[in-house]
N, C-alpha and C. Protein backbone atom coordinates (compact mmCIF):
# COMPACT_ATOMS: atom_id res chain seq x y z
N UNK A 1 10.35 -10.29 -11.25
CA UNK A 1 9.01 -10.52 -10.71
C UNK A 1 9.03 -10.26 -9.21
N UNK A 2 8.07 -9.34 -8.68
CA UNK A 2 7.95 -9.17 -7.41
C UNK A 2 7.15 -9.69 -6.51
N UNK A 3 7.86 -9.69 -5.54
CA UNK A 3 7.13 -11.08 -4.40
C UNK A 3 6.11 -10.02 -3.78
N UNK A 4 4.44 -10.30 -3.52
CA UNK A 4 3.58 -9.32 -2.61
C UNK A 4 4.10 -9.56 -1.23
N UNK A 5 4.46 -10.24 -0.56
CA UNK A 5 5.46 -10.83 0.58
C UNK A 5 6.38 -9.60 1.01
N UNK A 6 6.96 -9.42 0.40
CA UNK A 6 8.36 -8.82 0.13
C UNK A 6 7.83 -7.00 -0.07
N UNK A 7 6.93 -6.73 -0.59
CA UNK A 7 6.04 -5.70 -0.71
C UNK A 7 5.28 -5.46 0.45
N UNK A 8 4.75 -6.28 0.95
CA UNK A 8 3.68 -5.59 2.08
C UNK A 8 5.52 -5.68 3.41
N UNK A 9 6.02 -6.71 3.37
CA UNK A 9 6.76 -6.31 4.51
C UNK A 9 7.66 -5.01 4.65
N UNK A 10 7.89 -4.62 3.40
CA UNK A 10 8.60 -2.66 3.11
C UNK A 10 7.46 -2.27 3.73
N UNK A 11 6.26 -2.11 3.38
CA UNK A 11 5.38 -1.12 3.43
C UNK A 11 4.62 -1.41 5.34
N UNK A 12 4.88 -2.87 5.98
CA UNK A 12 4.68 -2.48 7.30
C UNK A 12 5.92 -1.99 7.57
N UNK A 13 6.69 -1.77 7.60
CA UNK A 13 8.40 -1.36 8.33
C UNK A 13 8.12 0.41 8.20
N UNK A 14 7.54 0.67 7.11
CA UNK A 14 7.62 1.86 6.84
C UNK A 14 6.33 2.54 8.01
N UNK A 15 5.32 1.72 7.98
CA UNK A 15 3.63 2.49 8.10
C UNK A 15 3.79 1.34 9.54
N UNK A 16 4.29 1.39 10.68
CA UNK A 16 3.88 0.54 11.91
C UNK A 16 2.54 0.40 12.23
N UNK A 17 1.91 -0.89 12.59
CA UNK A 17 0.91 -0.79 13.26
C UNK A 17 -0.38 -0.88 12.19
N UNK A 18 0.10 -0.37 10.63
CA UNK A 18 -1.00 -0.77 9.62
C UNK A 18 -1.36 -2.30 9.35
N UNK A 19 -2.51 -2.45 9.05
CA UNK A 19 -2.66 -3.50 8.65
C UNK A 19 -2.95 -3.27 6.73
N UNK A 20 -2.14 -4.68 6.36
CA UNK A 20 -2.23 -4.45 4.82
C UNK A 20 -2.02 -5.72 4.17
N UNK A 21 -2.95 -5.64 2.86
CA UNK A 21 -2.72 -6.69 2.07
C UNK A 21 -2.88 -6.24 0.86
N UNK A 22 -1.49 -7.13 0.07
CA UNK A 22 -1.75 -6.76 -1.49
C UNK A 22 -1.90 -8.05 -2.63
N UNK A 23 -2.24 -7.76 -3.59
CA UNK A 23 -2.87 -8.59 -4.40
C UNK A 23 -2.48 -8.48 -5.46
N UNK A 24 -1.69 -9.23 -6.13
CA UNK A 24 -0.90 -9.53 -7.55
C UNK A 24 -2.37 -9.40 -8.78
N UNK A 25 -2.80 -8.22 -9.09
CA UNK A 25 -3.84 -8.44 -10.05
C UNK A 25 -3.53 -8.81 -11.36
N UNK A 26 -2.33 -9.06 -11.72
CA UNK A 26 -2.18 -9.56 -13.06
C UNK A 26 -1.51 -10.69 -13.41
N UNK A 27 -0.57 -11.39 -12.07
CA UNK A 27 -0.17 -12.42 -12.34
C UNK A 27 1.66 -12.44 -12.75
N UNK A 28 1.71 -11.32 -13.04
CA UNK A 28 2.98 -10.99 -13.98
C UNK A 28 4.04 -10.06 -12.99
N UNK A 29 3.56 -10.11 -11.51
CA UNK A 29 4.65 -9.59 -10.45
C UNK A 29 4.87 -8.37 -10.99
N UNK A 30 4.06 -7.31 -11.40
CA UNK A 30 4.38 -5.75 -11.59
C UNK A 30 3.80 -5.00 -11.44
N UNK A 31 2.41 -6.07 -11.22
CA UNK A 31 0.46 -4.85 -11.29
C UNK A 31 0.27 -5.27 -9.74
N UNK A 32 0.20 -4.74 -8.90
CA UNK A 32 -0.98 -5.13 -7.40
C UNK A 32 -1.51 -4.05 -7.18
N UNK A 33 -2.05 -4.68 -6.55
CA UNK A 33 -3.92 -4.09 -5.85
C UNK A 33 -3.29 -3.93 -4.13
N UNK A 34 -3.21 -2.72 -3.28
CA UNK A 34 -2.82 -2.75 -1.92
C UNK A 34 -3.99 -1.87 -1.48
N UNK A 35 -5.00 -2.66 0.25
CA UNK A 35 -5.27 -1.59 0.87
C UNK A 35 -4.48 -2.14 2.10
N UNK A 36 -4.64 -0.51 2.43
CA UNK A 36 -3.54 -0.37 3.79
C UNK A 36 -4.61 0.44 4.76
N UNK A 37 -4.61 0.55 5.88
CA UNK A 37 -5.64 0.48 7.54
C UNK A 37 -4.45 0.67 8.22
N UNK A 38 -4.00 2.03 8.09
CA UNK A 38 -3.38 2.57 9.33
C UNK A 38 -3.70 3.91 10.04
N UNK A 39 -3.45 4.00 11.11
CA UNK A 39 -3.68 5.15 12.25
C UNK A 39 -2.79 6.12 11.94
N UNK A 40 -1.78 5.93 11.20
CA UNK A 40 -0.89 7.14 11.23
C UNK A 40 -1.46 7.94 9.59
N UNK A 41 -2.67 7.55 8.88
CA UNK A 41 -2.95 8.55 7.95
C UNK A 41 -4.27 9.50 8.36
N UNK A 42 -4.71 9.27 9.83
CA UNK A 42 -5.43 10.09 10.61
C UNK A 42 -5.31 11.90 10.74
N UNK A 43 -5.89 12.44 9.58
CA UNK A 43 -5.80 13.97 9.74
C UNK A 43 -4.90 14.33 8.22
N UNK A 44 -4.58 12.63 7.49
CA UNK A 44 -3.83 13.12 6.24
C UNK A 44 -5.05 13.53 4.95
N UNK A 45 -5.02 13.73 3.87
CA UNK A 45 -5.31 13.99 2.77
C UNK A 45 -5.29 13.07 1.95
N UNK A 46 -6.41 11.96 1.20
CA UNK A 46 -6.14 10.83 0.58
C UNK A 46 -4.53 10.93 -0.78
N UNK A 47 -4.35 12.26 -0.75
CA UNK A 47 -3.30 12.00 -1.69
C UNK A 47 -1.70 11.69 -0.51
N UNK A 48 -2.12 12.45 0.18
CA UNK A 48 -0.86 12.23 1.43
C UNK A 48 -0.65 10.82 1.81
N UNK A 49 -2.01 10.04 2.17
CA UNK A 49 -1.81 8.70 2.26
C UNK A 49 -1.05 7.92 1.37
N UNK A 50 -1.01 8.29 0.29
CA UNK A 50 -0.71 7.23 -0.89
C UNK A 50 0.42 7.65 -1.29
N UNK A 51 1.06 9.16 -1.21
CA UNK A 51 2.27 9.11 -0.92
C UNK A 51 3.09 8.48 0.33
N UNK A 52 2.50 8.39 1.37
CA UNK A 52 3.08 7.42 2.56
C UNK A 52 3.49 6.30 2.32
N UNK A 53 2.29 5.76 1.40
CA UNK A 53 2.60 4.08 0.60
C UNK A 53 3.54 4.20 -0.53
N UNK A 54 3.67 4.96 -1.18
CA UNK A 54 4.81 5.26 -2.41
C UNK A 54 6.28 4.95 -1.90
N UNK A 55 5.94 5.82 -0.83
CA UNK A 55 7.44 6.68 -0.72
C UNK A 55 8.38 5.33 -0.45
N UNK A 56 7.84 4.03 0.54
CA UNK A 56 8.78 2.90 0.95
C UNK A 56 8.76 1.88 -0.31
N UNK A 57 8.52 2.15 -1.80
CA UNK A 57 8.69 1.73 -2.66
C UNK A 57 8.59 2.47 -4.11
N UNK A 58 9.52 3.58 -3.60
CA UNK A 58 9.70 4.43 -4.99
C UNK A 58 10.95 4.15 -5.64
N UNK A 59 11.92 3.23 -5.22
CA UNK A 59 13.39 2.77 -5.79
C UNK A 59 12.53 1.53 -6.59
N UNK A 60 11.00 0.93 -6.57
CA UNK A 60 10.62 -0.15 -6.98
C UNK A 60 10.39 0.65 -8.57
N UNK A 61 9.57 1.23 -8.19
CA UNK A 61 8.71 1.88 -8.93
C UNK A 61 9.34 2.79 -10.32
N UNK A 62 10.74 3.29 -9.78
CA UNK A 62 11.97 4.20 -10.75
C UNK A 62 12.35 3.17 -11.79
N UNK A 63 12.62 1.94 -11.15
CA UNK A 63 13.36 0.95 -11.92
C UNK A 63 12.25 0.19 -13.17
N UNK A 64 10.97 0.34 -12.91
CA UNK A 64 9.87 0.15 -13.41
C UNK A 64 9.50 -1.46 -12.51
N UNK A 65 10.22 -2.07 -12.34
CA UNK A 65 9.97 -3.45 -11.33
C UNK A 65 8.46 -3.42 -10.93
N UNK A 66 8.59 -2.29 -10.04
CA UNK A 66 6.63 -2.21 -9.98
C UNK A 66 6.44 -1.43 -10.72
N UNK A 67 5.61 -2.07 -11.87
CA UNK A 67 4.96 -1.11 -12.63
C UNK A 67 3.52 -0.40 -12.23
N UNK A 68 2.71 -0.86 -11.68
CA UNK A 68 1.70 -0.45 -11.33
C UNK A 68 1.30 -0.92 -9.75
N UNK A 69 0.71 -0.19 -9.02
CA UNK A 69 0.34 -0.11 -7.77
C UNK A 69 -1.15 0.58 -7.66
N UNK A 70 -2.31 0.36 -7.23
CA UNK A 70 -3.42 0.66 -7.04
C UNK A 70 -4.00 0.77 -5.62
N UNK A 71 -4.39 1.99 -5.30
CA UNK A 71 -4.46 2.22 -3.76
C UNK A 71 -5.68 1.99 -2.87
N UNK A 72 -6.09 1.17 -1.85
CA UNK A 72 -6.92 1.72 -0.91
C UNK A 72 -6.70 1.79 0.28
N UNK A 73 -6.37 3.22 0.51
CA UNK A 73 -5.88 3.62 1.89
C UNK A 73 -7.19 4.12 2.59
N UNK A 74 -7.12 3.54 4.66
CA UNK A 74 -7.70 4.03 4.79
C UNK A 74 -7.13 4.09 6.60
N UNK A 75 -7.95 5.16 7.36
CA UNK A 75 -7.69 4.94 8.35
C UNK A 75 -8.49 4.08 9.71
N UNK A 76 -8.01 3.89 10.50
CA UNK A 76 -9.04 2.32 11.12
C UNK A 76 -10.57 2.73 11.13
N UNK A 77 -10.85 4.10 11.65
CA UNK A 77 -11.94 4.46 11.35
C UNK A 77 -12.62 4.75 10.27
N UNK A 78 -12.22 4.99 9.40
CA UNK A 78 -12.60 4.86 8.14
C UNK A 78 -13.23 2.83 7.36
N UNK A 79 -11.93 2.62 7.92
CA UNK A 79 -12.22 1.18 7.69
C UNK A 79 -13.41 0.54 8.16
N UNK A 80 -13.65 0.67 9.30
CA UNK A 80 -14.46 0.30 10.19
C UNK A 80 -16.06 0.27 9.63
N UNK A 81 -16.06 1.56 9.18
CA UNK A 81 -17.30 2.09 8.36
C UNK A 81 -17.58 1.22 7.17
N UNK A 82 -16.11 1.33 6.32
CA UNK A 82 -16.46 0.24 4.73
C UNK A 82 -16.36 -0.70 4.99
N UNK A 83 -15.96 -1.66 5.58
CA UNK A 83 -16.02 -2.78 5.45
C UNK A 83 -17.25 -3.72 5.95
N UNK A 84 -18.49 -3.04 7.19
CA UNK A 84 -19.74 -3.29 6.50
C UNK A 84 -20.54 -4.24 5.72
């Protein structure tokens, strides 16, 4: 069972300066819900973003440990707009 703790702190180490929170949607430590608000996906491609977020938990993800991950990436300006 995976700690969201333990998950968002890989994923700031990896993405500096993002802000992020994730959300255990099933209870069962394998399904979360992550959006991530960083400056460094400025000029990326929403699929590029979410490989950014993959990539510091793809040894999770091989092992099946995280089984599922659900994305909302965005950048501060972007954010700024949805959240509204």
């Amino acid at each position: 069972m995976l700690d969201p703790v333990m998950l968002k702190a890989r994923l700031e180490e990896a993405l500096p300066g993002a802000t992020i929170e994730i959300r255990d949607t099933t209870g069962t430590g394998d399904h979360f819900e992550a959006r991530v608000v960083s400056p460094s996906f400025a000029g990326l491609s929403m699929v590029q973003q979410h490989q950014a977020v993959y990539a510091p938990l793809k040894d999770l993800l091989a092992t099946g440990e995280l089984h599922a991950l659900a994305l909302k990436t965005y950048t501060p300006e972007q954010w700024s707009k949805v959240k509204r």
